[in-house]
C-alpha atoms as a PDB file:
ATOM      1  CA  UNK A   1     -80.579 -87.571-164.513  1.00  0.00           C
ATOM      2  CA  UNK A   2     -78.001 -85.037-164.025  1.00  0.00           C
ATOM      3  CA  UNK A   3     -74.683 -84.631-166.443  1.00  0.00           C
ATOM      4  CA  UNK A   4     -72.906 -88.002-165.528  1.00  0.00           C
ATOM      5  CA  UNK A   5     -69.430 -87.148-166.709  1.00  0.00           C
ATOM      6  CA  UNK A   6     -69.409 -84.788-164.446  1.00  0.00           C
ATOM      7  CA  UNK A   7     -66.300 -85.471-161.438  1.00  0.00           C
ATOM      8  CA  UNK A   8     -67.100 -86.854-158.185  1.00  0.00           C
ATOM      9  CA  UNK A   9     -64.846 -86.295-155.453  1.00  0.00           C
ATOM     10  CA  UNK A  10     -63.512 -89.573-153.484  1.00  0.00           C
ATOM     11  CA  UNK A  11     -61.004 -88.671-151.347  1.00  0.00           C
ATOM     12  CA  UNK A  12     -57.709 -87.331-150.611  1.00  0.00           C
ATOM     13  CA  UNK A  13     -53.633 -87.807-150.260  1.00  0.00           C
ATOM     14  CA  UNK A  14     -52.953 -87.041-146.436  1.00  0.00           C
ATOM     15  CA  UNK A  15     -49.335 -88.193-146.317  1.00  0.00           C
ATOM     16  CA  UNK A  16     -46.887 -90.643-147.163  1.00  0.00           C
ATOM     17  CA  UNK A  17     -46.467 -93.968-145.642  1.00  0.00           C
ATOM     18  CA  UNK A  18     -43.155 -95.169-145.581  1.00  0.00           C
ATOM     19  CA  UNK A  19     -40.076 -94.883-147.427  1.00  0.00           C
ATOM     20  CA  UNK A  20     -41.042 -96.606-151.071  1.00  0.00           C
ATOM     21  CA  UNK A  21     -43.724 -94.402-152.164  1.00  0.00           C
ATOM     22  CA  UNK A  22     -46.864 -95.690-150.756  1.00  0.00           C
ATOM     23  CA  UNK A  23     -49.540 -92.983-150.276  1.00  0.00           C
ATOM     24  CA  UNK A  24     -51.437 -92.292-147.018  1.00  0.00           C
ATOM     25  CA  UNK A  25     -55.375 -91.575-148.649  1.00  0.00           C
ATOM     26  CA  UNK A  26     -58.588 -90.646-146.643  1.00  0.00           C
ATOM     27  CA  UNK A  27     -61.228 -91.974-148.811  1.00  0.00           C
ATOM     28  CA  UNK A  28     -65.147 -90.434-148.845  1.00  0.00           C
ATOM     29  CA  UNK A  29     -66.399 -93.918-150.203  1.00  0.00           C
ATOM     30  CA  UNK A  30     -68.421 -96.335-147.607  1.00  0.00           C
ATOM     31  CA  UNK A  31     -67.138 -98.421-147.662  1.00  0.00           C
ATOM     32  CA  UNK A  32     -64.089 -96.341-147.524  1.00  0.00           C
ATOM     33  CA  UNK A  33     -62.271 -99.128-149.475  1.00  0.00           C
ATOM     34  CA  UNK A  34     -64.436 -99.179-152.309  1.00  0.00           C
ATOM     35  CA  UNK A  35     -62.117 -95.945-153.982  1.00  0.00           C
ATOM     36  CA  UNK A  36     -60.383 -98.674-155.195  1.00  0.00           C
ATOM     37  CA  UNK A  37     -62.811 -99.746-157.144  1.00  0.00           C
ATOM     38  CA  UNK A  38     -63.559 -96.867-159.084  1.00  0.00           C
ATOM     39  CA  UNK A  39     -60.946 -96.349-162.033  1.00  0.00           C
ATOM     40  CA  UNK A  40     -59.725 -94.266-163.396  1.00  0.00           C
ATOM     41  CA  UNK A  41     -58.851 -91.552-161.008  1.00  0.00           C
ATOM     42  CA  UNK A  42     -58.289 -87.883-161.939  1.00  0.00           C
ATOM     43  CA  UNK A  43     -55.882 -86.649-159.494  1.00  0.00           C
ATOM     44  CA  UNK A  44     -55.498 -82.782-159.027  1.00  0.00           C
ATOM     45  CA  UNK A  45     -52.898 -81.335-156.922  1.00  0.00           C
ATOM     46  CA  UNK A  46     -52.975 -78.523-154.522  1.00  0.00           C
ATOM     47  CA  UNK A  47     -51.637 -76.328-157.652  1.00  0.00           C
ATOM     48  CA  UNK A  48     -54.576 -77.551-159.969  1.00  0.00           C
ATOM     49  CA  UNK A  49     -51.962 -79.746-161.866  1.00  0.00           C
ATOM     50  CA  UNK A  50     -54.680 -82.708-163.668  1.00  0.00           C
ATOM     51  CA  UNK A  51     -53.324 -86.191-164.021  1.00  0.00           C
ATOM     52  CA  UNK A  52     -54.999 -89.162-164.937  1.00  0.00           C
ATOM     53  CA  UNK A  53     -53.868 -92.302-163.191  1.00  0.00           C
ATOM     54  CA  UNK A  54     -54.990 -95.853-163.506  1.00  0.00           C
ATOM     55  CA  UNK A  55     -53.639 -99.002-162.050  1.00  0.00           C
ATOM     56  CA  UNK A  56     -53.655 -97.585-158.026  1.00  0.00           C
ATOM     57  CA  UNK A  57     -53.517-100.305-155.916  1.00  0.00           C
ATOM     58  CA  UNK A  58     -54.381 -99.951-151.806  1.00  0.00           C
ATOM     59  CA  UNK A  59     -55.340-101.707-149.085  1.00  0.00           C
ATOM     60  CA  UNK A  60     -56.398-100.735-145.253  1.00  0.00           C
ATOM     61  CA  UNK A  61     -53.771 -99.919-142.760  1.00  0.00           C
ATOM     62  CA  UNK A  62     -56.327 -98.868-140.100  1.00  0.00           C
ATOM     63  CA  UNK A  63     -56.784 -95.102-139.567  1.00  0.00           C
ATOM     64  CA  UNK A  64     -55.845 -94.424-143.592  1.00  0.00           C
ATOM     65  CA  UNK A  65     -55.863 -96.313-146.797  1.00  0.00           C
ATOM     66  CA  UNK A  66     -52.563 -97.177-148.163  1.00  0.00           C
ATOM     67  CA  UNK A  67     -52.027 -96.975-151.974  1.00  0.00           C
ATOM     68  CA  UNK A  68     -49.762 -97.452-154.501  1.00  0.00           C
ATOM     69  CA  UNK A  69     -49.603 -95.029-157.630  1.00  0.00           C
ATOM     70  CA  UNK A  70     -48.094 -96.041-160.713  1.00  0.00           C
ATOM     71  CA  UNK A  71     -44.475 -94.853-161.079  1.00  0.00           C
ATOM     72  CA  UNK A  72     -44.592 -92.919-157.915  1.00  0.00           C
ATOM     73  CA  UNK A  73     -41.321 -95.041-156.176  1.00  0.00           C
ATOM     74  CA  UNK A  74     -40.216 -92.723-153.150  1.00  0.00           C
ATOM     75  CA  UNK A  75     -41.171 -90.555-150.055  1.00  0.00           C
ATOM     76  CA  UNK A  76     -39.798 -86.945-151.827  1.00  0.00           C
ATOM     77  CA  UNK A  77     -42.839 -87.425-154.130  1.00  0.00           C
ATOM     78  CA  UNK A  78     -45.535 -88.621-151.991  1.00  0.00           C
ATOM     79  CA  UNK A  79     -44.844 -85.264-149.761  1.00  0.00           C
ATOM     80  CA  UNK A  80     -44.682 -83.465-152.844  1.00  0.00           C
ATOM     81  CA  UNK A  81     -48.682 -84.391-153.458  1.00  0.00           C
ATOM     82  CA  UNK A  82     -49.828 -84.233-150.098  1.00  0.00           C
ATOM     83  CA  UNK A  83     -53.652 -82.625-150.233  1.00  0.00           C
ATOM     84  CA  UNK A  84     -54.086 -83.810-153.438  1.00  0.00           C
ATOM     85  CA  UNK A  85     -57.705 -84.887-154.860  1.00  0.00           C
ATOM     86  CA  UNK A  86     -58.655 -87.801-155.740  1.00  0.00           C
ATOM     87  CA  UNK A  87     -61.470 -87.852-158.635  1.00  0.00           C
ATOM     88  CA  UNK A  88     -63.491 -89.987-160.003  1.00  0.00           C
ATOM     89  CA  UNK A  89     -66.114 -89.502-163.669  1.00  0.00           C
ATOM     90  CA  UNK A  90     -69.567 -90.154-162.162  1.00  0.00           C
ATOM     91  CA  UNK A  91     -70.040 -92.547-164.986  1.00  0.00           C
ATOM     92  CA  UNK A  92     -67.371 -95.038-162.783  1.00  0.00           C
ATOM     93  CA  UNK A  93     -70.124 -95.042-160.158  1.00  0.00           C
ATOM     94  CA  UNK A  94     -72.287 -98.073-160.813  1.00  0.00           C
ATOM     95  CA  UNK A  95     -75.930 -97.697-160.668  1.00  0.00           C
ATOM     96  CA  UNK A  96     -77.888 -96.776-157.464  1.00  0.00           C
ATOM     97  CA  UNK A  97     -79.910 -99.676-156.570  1.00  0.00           C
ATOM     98  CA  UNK A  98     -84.007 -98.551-155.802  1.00  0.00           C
ATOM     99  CA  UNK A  99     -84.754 -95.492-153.546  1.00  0.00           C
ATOM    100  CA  UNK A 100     -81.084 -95.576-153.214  1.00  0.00           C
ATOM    101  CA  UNK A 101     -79.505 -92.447-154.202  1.00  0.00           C
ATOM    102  CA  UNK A 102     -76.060 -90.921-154.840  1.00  0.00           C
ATOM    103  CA  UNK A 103     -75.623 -87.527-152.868  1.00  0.00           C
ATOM    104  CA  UNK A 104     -74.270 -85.861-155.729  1.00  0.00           C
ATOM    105  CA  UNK A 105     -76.943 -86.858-157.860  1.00  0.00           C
ATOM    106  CA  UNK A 106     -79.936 -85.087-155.384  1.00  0.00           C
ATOM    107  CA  UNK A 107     -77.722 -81.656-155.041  1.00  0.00           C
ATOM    108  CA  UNK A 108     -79.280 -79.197-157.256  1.00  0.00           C
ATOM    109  CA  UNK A 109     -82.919 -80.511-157.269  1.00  0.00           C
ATOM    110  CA  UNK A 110     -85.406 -78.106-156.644  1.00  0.00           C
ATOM    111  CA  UNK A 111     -87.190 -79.130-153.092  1.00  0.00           C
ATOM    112  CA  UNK A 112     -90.876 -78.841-152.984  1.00  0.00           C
ATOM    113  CA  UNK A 113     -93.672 -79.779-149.921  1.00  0.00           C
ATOM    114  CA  UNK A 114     -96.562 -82.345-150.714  1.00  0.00           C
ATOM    115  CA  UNK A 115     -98.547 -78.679-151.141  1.00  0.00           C
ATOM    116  CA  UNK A 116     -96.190 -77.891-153.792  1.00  0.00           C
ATOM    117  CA  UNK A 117     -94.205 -74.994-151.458  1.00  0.00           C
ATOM    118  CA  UNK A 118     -91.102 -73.893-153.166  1.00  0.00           C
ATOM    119  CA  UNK A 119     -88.218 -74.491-150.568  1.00  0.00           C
ATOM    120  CA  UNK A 120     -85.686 -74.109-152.317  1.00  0.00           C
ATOM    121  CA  UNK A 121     -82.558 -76.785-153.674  1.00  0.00           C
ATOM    122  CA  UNK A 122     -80.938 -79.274-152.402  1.00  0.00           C
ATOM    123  CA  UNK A 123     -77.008 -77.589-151.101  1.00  0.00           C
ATOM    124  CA  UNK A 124     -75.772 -80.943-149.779  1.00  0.00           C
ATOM    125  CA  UNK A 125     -76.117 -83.497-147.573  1.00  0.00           C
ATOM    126  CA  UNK A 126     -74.738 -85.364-144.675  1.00  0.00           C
ATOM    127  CA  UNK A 127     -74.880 -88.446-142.322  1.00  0.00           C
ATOM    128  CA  UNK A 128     -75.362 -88.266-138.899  1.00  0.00           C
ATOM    129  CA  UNK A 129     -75.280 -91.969-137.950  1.00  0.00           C
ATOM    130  CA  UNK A 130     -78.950 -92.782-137.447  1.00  0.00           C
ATOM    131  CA  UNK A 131     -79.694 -90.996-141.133  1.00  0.00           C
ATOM    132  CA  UNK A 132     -78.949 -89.109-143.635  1.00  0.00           C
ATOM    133  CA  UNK A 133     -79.856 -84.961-143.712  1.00  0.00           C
ATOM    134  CA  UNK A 134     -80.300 -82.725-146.981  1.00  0.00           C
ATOM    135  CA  UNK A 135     -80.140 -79.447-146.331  1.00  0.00           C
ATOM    136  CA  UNK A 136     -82.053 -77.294-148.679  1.00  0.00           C
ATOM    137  CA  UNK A 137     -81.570 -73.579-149.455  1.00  0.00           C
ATOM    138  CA  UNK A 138     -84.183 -70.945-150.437  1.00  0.00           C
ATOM    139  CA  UNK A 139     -85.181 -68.337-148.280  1.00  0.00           C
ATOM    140  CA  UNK A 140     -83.776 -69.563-145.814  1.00  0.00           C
ATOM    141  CA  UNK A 141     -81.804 -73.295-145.064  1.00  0.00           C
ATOM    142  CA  UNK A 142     -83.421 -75.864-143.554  1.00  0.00           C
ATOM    143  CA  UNK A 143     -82.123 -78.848-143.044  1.00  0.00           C
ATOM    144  CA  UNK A 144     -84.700 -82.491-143.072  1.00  0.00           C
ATOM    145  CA  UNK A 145     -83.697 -85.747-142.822  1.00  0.00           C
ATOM    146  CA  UNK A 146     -83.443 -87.725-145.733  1.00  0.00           C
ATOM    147  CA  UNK A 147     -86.184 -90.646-144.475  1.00  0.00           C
ATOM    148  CA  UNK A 148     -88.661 -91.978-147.184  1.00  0.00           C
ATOM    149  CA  UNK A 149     -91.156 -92.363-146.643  1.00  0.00           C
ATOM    150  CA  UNK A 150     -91.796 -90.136-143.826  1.00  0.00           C
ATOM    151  CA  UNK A 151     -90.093 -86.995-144.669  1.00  0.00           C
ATOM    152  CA  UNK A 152     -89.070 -87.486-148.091  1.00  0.00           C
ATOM    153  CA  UNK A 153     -91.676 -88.387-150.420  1.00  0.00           C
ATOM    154  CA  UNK A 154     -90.763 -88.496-153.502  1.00  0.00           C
ATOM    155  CA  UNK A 155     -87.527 -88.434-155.852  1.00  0.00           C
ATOM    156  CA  UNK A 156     -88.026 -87.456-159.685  1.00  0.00           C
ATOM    157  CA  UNK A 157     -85.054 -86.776-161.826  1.00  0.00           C
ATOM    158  CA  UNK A 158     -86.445 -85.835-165.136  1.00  0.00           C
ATOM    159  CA  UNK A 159     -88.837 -83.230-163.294  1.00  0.00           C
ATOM    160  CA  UNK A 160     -85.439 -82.199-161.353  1.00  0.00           C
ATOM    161  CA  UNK A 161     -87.427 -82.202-157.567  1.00  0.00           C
ATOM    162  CA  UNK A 162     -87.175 -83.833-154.609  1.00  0.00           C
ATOM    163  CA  UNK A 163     -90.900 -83.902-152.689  1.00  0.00           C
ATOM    164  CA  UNK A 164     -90.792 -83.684-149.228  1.00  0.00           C
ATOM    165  CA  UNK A 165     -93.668 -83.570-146.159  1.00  0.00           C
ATOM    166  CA  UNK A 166     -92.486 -80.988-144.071  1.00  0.00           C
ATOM    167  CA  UNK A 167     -93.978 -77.645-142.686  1.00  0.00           C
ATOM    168  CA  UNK A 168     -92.436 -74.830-144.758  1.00  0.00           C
ATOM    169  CA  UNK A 169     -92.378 -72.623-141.632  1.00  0.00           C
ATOM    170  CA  UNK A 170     -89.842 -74.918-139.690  1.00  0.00           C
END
């Protein structure tokens, strides 16, 4: 598997809420509440200023996650860290169940067709409700949905590839 102290990005301050220093966060987490779970955060600011902060407690206020930062107390500062990211070691992640798969762990792999045609690596990927797409660039990007075991075959970390059946000219 890939470096695992490597940072994952969770989420994000969007504003403040209130006058006491709660935080306003969009979280990347499904569920979106589980950023709480994952401590401690690395927070960088829009400046690249690094902090390490543990003890944030939240909860859900409908369209955004409200949190509480340690020793953050009023509204000045909050707006002061608006657009700052929230993240995580990978290590804080817990383990991937079966065929279940961090995003972050598949980018990088090398993509490959049952033939063995080079396709190229995996950029990124996203959801689009009904499943999830990687989108793989070589020689050009191409973008399959991430369905095993129809489309993707085959997952192996220590061989860094992801084997897929799908017809290198689409």
């Amino acid at each position: 598997m890939k470096d695992i102290e490597r940072r994952i990005l969770l989420g994000r301050v969007v504003g403040a809420f209130g006058v006491r220093g709660e935080i306003k966060l969009e979280s990347w987490t499904e569920p979106r509440s589980a950023i709480f779970r994952y401590q401690p955060w690395i927070v960088r600011s829009p400046s690249s200023v690094e902090t390490t902060i543990e003890g944030v407690r939240g909860r859900d206020s409908g369209k955004h996650l409200v949190a509480r930062f340690p020793g953050v107390e009023d509204r000045d500062t909050v707006e002061a860290m608006h657009g700052t990211e929230i993240y995580v070691a990978r290590s804080a992640l817990p383990p991937p169940k079966p065929d279940e798969y961090y995003w972050v762990d598949l980018e990088g792999l090398d993509v490959k067709t049952t033939e063995g045609i080079a396709l190229g690596q995996v950029s990124h990927l996203f959801s689009t409700g009904a499943n999830d797409v990687v989108v793989v660039r070589g020689d050009r990007e191409r973008m399959i949905p991430f369905v095993q075991p129809d489309f993707v075959k085959s997952v192996d970390f220590e061989a860094n590839l992801v084997v897929v059946d799908w017809d290198p000219e689409f």
